[in-house]
N, C-alpha and C. Protein backbone atom coordinates (compact mmCIF):
# COMPACT_ATOMS: atom_id res chain seq x y z
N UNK A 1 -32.45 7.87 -14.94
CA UNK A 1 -32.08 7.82 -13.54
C UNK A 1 -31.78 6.38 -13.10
N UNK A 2 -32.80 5.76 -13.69
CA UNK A 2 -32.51 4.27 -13.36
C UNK A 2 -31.18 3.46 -13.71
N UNK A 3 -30.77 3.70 -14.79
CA UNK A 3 -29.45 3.40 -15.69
C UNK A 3 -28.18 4.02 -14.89
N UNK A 4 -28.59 5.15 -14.31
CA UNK A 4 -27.04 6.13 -13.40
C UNK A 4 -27.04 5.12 -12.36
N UNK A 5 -28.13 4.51 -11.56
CA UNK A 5 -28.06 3.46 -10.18
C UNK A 5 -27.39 2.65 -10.91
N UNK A 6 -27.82 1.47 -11.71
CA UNK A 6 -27.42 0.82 -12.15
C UNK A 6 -25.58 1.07 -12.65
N UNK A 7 -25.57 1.87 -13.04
CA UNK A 7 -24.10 1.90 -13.51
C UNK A 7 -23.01 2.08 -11.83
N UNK A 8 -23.70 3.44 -11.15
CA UNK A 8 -22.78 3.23 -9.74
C UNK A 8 -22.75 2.07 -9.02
N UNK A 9 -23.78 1.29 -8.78
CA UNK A 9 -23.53 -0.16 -8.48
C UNK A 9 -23.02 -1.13 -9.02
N UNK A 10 -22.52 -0.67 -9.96
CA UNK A 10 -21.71 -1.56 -11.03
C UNK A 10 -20.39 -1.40 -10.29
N UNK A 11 -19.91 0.24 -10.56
CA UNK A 11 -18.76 0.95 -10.21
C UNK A 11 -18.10 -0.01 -8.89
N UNK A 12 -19.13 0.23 -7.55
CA UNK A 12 -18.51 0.35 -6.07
C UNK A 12 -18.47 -1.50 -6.23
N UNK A 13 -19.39 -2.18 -6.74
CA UNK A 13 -19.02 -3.77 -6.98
C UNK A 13 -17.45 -4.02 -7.74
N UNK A 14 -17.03 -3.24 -8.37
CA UNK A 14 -16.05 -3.53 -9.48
C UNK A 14 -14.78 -2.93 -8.57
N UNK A 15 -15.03 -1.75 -7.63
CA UNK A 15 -14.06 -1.55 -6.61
C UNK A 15 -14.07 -2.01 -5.70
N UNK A 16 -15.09 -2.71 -5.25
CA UNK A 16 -14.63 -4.08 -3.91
C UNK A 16 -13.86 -4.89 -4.68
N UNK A 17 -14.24 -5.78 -5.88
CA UNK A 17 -13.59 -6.57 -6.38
C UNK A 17 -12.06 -6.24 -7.01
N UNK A 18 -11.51 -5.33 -6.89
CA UNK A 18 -10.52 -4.89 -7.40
C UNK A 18 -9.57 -4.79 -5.81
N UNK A 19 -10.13 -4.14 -4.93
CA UNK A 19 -9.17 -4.74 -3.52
C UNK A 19 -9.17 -5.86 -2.85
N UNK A 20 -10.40 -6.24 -2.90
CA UNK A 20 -10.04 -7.72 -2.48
C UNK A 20 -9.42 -8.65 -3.47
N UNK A 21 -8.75 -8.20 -4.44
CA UNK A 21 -7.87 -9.02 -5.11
C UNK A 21 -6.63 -8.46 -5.10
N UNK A 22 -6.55 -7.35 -4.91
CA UNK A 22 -5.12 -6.95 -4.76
C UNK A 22 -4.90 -7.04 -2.99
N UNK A 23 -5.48 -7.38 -2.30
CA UNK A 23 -5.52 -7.74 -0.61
C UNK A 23 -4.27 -9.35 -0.94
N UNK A 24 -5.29 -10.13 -1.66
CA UNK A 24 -4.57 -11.77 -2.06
C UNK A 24 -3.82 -11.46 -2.76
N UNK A 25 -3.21 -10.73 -3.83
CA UNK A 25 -2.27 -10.89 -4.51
C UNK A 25 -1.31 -10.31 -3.33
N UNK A 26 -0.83 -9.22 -2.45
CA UNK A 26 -0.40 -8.62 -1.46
C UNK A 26 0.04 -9.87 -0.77
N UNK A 27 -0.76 -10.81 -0.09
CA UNK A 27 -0.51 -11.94 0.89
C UNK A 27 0.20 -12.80 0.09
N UNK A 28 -0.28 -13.44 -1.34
CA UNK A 28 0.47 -14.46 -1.75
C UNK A 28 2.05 -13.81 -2.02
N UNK A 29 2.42 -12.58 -2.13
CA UNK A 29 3.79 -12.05 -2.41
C UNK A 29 4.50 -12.60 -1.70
N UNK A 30 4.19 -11.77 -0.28
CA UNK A 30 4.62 -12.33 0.99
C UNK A 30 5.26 -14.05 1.26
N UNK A 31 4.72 -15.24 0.71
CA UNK A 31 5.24 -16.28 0.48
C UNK A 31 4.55 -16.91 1.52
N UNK A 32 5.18 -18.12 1.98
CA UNK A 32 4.80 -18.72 3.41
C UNK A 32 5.78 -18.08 4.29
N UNK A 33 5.27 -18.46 5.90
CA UNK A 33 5.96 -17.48 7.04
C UNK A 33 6.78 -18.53 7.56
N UNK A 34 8.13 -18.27 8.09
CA UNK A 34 8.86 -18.65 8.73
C UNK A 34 9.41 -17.68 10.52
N UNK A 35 9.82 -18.60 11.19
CA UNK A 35 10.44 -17.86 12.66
C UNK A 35 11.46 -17.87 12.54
N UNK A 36 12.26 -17.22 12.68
CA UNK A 36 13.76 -17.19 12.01
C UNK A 36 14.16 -16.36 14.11
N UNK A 37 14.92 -16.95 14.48
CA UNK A 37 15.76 -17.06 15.96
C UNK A 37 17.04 -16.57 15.73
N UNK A 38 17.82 -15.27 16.59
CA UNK A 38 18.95 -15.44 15.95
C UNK A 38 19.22 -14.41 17.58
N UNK A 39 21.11 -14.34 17.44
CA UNK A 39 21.35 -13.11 18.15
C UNK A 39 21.79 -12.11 17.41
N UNK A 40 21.74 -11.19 17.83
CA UNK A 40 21.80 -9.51 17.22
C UNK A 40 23.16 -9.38 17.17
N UNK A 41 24.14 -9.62 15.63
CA UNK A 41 25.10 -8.93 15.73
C UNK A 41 25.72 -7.88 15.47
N UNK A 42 24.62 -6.52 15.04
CA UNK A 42 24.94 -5.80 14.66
C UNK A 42 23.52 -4.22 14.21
N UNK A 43 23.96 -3.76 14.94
CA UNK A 43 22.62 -2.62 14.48
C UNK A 43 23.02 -1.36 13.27
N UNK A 44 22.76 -1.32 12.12
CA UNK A 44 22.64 -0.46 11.75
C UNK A 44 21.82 0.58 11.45
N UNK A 45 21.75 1.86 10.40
CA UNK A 45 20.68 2.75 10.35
C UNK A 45 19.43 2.38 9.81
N UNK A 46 19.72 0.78 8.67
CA UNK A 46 18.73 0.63 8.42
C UNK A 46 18.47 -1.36 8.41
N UNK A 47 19.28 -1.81 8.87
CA UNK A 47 18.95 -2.99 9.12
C UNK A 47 19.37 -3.64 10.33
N UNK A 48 19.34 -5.16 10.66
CA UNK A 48 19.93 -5.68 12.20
C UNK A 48 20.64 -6.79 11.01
N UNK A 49 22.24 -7.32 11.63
CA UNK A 49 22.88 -7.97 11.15
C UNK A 49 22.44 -9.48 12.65
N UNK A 50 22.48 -10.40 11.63
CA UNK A 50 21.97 -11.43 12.78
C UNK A 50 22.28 -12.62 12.46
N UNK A 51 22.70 -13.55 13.64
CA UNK A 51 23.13 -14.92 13.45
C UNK A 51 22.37 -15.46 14.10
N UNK A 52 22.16 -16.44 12.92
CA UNK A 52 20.55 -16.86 13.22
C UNK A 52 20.96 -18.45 13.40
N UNK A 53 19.56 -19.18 13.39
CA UNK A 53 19.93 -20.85 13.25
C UNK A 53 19.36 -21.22 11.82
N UNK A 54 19.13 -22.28 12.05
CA UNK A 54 18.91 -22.81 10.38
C UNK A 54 17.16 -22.59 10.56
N UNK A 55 16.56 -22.21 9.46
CA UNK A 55 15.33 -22.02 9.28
C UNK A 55 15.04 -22.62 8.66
N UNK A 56 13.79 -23.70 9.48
CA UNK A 56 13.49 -24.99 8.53
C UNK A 56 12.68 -24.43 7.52
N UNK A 57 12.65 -25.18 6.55
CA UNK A 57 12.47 -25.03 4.89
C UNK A 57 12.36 -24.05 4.34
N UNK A 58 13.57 -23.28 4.73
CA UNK A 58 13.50 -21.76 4.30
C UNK A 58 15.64 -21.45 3.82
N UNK A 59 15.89 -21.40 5.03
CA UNK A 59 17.38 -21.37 4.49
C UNK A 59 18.28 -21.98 5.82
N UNK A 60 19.82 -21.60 5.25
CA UNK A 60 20.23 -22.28 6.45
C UNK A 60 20.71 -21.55 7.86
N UNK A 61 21.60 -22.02 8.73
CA UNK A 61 21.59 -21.29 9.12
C UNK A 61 23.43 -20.20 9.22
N UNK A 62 23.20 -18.77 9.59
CA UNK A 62 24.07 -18.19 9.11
C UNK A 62 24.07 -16.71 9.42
N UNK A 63 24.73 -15.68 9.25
CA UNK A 63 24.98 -14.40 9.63
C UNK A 63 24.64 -13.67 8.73
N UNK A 64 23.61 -12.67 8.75
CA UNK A 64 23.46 -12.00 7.04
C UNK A 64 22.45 -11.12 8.47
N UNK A 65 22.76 -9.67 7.30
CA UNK A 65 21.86 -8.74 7.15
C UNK A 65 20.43 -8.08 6.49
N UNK A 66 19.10 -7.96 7.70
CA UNK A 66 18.46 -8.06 7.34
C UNK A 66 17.86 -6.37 7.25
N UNK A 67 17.03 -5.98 6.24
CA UNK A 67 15.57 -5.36 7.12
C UNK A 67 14.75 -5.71 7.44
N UNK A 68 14.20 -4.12 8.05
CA UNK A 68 13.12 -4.78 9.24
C UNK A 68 11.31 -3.63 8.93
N UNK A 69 11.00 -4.64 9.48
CA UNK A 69 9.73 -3.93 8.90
C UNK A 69 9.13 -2.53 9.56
N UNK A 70 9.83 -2.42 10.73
CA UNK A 70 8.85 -1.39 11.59
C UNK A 70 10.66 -0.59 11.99
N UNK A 71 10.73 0.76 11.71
CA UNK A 71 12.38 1.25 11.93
C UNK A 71 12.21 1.59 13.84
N UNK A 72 11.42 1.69 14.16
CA UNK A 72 11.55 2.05 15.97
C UNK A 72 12.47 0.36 16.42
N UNK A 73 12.04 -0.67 15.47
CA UNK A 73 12.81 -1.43 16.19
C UNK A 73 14.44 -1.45 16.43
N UNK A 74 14.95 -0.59 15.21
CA UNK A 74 16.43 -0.46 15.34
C UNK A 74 16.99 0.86 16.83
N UNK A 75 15.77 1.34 16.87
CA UNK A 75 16.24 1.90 18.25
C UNK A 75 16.34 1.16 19.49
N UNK A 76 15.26 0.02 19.77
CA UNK A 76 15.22 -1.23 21.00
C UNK A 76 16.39 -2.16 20.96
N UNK A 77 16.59 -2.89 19.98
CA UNK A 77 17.16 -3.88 19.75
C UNK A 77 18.98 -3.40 19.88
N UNK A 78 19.44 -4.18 20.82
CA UNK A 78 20.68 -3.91 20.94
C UNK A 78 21.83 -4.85 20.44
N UNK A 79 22.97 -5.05 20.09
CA UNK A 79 23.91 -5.92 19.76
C UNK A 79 23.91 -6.96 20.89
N UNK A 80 24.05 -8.41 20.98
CA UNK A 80 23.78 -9.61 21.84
C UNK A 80 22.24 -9.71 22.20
N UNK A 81 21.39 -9.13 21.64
CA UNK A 81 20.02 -9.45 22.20
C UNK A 81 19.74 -10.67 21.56
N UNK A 82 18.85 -11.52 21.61
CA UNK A 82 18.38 -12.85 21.19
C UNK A 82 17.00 -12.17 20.81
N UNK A 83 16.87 -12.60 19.68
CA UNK A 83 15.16 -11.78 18.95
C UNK A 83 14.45 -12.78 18.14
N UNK A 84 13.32 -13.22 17.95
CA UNK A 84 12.54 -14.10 17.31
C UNK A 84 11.77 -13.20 16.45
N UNK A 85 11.71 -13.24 15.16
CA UNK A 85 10.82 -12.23 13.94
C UNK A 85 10.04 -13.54 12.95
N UNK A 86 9.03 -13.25 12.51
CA UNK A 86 9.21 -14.08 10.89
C UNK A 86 9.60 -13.36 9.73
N UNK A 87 10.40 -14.36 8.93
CA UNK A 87 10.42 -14.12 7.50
C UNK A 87 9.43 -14.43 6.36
N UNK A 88 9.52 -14.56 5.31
CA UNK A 88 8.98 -14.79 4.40
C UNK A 88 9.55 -15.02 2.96
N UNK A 89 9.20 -16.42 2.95
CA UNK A 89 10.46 -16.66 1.67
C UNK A 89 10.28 -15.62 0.60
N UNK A 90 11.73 -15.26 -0.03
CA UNK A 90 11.79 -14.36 -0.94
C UNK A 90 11.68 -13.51 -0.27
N UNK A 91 11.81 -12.92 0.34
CA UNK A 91 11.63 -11.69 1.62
C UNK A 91 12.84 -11.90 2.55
N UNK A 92 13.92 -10.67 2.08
CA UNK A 92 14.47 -10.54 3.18
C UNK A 92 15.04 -9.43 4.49
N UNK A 93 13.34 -9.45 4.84
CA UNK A 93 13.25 -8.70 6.01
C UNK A 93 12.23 -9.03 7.44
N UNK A 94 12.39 -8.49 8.07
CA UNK A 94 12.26 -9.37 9.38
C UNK A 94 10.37 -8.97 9.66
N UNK A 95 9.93 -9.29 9.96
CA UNK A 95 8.56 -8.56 11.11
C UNK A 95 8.64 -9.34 12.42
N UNK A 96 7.89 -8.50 12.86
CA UNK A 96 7.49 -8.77 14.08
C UNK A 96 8.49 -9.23 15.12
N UNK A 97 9.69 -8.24 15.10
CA UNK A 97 10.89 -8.28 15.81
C UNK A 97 10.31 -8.42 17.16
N UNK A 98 10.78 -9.46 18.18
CA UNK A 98 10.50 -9.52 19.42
C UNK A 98 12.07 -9.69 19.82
N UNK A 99 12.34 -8.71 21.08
CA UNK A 99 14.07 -9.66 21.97
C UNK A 99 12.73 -10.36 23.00
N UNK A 100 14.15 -11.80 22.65
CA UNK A 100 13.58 -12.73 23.71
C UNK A 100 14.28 -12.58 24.96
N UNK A 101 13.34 -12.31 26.00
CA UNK A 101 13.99 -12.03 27.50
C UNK A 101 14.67 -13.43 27.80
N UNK A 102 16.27 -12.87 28.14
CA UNK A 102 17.12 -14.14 28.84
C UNK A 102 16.64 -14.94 29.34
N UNK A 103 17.09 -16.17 29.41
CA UNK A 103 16.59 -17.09 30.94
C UNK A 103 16.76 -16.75 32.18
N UNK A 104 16.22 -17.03 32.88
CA UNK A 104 16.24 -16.93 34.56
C UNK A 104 17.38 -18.21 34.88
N UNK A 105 18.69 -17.48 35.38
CA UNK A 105 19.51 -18.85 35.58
C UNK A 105 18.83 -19.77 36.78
N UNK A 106 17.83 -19.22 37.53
CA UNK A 106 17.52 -19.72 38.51
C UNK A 106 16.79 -20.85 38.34
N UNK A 107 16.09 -20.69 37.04
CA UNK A 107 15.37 -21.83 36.53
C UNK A 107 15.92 -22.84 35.98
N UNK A 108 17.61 -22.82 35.13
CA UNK A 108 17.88 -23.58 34.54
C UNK A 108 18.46 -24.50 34.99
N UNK A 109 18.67 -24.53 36.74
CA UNK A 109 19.06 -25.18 37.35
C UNK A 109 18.46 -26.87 37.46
């Protein structure tokens, strides 16, 4: 009986340690994060086409088609919206799609 404890506590130790390493291997994929700024030129079924600015130490800047991580966003996001997401080098798809609300011309006065 003693030896069966011993072995399941072996087990559920050896399966924590087995996700919390595939948790870090998961994150390091991902790369470092970048904000990538762009306007929306284009919505399709499964990506947003976008002209973006140059993304420091990541790429330059330029018009390319991306995906996106969450698909409800291709229903919000309209052609001319201005949207801020990050990337992730080696990754080319967007998260955390936000449209950035216009300026207030009233302010830019």
């Amino acid at each position: 009986m003693r030896v069966h404890r011993i072995l399941h506590v072996l087990a559920v130790a050896l399966a924590i340690a087995c996700l919390v390493g595939m948790t870090a291997t998961a994150q390091q994929a991902k790369g470092k994060s970048h904000t990538l700024e762009g306007k929306v030129e284009g919505v399709q079924t499964d990506r947003l086409t976008v002209n973006h600015g140059k993304v420091e130490g990541y790429m330059d800047a330029m018009t390319m088609a991306y995906k996106v991580d969450k698909s409800d966003v291709l229903k919000k996001v309209k052609v001319g919206d201005r949207i801020s997401a990050t990337v992730y080098d080696g990754d080319y798809t967007l998260y955390d799609v936000h449209v950035v609300p216009p300026a207030d011309k009233a302010k830019q006065k």
